[in-house]
C-alpha atoms as a PDB file:
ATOM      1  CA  UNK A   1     -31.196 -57.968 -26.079  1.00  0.00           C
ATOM      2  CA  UNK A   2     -32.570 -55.222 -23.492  1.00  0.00           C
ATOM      3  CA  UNK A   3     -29.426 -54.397 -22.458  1.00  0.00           C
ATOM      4  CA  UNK A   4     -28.092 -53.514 -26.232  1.00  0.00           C
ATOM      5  CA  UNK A   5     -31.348 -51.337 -26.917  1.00  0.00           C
ATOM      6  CA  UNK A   6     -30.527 -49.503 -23.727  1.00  0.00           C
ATOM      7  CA  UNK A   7     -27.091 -49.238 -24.247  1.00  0.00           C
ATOM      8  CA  UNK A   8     -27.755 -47.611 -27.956  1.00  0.00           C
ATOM      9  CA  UNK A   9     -30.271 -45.824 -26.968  1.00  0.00           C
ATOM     10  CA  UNK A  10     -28.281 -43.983 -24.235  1.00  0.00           C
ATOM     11  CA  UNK A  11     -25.727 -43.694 -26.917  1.00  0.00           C
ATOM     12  CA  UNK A  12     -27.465 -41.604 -29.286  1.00  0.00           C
ATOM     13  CA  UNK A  13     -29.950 -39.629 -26.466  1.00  0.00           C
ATOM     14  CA  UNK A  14     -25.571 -38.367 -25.660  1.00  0.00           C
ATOM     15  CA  UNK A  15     -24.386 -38.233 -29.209  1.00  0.00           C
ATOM     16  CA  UNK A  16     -27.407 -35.610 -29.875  1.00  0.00           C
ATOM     17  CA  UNK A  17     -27.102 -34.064 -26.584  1.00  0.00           C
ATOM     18  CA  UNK A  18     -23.825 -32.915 -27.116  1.00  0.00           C
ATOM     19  CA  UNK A  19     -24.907 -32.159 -30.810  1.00  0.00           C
ATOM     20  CA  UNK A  20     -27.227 -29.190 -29.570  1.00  0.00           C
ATOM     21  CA  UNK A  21     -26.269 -25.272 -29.735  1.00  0.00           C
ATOM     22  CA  UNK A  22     -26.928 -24.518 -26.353  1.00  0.00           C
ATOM     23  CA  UNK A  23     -24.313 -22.515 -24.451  1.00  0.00           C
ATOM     24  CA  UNK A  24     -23.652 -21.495 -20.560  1.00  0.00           C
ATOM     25  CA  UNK A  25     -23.235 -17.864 -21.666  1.00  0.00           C
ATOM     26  CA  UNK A  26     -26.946 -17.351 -22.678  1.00  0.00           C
ATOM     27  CA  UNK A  27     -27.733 -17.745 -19.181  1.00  0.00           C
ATOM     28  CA  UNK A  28     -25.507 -14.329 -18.484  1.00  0.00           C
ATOM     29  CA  UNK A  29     -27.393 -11.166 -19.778  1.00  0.00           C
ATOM     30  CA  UNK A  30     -25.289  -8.885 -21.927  1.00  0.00           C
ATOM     31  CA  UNK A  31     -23.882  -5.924 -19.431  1.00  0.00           C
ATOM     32  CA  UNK A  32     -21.886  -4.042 -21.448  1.00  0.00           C
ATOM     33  CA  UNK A  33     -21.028  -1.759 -18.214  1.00  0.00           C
ATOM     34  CA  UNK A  34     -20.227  -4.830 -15.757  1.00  0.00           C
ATOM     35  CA  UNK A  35     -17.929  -5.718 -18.999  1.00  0.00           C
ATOM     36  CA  UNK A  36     -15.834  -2.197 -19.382  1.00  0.00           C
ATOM     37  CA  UNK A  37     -15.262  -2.074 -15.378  1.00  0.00           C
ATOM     38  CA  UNK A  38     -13.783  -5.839 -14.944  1.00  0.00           C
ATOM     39  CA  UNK A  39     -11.835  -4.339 -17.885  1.00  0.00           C
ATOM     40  CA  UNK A  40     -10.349  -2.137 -15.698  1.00  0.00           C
ATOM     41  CA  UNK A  41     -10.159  -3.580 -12.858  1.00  0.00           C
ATOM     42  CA  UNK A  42      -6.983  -5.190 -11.063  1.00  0.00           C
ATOM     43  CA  UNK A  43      -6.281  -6.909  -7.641  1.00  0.00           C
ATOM     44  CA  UNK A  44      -3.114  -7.050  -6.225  1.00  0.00           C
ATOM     45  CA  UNK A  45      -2.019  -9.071  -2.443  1.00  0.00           C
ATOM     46  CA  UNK A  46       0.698  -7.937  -0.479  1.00  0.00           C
ATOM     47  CA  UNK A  47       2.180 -10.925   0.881  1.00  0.00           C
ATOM     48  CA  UNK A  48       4.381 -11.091   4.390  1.00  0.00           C
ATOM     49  CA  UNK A  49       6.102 -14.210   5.131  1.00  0.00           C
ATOM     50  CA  UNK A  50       4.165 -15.707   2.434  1.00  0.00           C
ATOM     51  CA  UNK A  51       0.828 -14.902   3.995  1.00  0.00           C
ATOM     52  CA  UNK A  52      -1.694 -12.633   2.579  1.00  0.00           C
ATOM     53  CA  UNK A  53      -1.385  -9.550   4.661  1.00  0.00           C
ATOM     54  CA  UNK A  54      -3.430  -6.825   2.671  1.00  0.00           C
ATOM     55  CA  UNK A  55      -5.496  -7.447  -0.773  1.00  0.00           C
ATOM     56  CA  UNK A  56      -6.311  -4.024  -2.225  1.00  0.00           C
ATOM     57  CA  UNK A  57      -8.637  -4.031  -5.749  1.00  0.00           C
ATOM     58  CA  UNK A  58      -8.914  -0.945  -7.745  1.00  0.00           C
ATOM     59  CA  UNK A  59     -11.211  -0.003 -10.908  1.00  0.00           C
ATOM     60  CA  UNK A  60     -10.387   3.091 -13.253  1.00  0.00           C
ATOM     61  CA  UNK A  61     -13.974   4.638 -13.047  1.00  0.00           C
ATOM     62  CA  UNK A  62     -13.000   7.397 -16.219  1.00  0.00           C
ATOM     63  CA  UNK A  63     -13.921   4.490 -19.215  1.00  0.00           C
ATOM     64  CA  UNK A  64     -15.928   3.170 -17.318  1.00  0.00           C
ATOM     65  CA  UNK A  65     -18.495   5.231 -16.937  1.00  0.00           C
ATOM     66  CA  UNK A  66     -19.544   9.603 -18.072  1.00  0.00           C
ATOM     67  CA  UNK A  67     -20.862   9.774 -14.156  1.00  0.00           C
ATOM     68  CA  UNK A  68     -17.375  10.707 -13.134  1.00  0.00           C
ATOM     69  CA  UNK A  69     -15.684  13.879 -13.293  1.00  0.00           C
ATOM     70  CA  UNK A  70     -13.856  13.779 -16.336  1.00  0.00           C
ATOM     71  CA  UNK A  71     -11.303  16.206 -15.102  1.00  0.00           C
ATOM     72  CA  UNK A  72      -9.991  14.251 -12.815  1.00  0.00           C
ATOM     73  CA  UNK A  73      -8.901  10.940 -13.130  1.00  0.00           C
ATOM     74  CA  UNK A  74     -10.913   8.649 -10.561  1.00  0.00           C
ATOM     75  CA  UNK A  75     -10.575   5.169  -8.718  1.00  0.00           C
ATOM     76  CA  UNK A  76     -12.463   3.123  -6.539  1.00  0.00           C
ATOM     77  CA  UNK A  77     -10.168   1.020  -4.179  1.00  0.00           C
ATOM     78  CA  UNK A  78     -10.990  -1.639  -1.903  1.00  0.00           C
ATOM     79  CA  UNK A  79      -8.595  -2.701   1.107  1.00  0.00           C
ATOM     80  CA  UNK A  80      -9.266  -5.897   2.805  1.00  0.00           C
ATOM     81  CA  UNK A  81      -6.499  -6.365   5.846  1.00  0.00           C
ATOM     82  CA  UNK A  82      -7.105  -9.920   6.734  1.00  0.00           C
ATOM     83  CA  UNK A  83      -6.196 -10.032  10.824  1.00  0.00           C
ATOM     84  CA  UNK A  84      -7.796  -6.967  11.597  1.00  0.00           C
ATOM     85  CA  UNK A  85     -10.522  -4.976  10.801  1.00  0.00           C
ATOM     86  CA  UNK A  86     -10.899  -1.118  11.668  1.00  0.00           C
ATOM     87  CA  UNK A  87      -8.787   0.454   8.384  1.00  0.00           C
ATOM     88  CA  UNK A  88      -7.364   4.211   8.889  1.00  0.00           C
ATOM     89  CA  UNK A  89      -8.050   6.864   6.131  1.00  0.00           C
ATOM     90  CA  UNK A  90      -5.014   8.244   7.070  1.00  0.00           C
ATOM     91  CA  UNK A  91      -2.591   5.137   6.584  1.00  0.00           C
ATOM     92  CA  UNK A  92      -3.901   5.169   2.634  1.00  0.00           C
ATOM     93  CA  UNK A  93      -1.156   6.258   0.454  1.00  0.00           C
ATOM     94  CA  UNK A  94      -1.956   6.601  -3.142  1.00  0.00           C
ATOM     95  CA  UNK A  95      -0.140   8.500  -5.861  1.00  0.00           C
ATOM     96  CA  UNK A  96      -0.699   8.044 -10.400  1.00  0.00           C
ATOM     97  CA  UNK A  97       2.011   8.580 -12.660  1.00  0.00           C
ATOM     98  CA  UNK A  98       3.810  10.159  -9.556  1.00  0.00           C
ATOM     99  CA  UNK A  99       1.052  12.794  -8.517  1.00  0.00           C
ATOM    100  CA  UNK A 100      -0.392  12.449  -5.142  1.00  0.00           C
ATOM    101  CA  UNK A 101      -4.077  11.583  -5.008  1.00  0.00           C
ATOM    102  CA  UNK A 102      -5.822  15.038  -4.501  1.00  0.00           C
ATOM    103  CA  UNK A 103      -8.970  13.532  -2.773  1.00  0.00           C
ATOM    104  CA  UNK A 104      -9.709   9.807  -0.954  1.00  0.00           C
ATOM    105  CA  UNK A 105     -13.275   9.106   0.655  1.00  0.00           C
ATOM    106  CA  UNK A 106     -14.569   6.561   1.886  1.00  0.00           C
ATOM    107  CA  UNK A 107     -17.431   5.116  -0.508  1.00  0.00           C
ATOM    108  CA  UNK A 108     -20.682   5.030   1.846  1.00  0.00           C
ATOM    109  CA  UNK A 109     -22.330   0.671   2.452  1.00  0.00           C
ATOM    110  CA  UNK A 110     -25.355   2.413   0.011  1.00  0.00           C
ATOM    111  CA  UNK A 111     -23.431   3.442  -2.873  1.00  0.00           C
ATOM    112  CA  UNK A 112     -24.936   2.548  -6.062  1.00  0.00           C
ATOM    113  CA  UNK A 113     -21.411   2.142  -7.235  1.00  0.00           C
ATOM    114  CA  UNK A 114     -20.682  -1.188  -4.463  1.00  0.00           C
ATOM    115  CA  UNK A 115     -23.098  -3.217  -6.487  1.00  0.00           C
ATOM    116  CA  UNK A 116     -21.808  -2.487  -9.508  1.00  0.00           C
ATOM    117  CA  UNK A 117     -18.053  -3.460  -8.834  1.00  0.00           C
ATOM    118  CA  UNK A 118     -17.161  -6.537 -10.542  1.00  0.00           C
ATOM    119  CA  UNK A 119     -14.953  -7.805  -7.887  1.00  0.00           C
ATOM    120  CA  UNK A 120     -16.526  -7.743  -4.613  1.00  0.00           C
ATOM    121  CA  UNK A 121     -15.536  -8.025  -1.362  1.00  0.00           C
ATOM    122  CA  UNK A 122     -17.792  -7.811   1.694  1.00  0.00           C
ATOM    123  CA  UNK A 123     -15.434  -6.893   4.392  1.00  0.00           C
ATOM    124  CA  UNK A 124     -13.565  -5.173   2.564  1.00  0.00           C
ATOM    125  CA  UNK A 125     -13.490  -0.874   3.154  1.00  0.00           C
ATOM    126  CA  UNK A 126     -14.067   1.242  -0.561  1.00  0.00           C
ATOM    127  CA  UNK A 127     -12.837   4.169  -1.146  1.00  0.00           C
ATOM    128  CA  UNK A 128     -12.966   7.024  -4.205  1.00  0.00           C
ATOM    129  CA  UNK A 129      -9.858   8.767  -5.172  1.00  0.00           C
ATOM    130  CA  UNK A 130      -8.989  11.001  -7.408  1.00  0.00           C
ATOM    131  CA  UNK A 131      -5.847  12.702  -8.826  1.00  0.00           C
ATOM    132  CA  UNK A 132      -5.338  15.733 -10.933  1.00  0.00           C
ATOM    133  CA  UNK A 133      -5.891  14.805 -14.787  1.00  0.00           C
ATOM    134  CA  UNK A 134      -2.588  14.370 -16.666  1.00  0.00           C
ATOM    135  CA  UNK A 135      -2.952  13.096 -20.198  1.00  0.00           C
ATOM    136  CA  UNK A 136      -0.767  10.294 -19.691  1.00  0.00           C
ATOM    137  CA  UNK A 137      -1.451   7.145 -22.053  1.00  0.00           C
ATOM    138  CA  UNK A 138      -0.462   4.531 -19.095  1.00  0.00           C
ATOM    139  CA  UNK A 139      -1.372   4.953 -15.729  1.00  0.00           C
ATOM    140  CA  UNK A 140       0.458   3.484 -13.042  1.00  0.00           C
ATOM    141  CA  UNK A 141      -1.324   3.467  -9.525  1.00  0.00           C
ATOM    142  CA  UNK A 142       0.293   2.782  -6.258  1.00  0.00           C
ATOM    143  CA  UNK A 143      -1.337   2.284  -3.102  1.00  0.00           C
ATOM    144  CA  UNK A 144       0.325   2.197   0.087  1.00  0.00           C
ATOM    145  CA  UNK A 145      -1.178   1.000   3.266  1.00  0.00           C
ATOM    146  CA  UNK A 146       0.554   1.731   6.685  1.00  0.00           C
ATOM    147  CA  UNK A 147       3.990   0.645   6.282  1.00  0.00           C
ATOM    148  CA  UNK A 148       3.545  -1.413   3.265  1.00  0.00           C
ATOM    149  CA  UNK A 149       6.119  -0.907   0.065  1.00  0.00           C
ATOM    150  CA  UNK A 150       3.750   0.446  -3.074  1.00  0.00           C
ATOM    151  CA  UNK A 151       1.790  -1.910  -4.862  1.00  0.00           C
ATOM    152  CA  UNK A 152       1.947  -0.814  -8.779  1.00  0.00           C
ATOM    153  CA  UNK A 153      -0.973  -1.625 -10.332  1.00  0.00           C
ATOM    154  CA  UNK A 154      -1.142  -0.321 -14.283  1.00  0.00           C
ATOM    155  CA  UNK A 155      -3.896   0.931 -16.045  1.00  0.00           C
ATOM    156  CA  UNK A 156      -4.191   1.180 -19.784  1.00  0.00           C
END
């Protein structure tokens, strides 16, 4: 007889558990901006031999955010290499609907913009660049590192 009160009590302490409103998501606050720049984010791998080789990430800062120079169109990038670690400015290659970027800097460790990045990578290196604003509907970056063939990531 103890054994079916347990047994129906452990029933209906589940059957109203799962009976309640509460969500996962109230945990999360609301971040409207953290929102907006996963929107327009993407990540792309360039694979050798079927091995990651190079991941690069890049966020379109212009929706994102009325900080940025509104004549220009503006990116952060990140470029992980995975075997090695010491990344050359002047091995980035990145060009936007065809126009070659005007400006690429590395983003400083301290940037407030790091921490606000929705996909982040610690060993990764972050840089800003910036093209020449065309009024273009699509964007279509491509980044080139070193030898690499252009990775098209498009932005809408």
């Amino acid at each position: 007889m103890k054994k079916m009160i347990s047994y129906l009590t452990l029933f209906f302490v589940l059957f109203f558990a799962g009976c309640t409103n509460y969500s996962a998501v109230k945990n999360f606050k609301n971040d409207a901006y953290f929102a907006n720049a996963l929107q327009n984010t993407q990540k792309k791998d360039f694979l050798e031999n079927d091995k990651v080789k190079f991941m690069f990430t890049a966020t379109y800062l212009n929706p994102v955010s009325k900080e940025f120079n509104q004549s220009n169109k503006s990116f952060i990038i990140s470029i992980f290499e995975v075997n090695e670690n010491s990344i050359d400015l002047k091995e980035i290659s990145a060009k936007l609907n065809d126009g070659l970027a005007t400006s690429i800097k590395p983003l400083p460790k301290e940037h407030i913009m790091r921490d606000r990045l929705p996909l982040k990578n610690h060993w990764a290196k972050y840089f800003i660049i910036e093209f020449q604003n065309n009024d273009a509907l699509t964007q279509m970056l491509e980044l080139r590192y070193k030898n690499s063939t252009w990775l098209k990531l498009k932005f809408d």
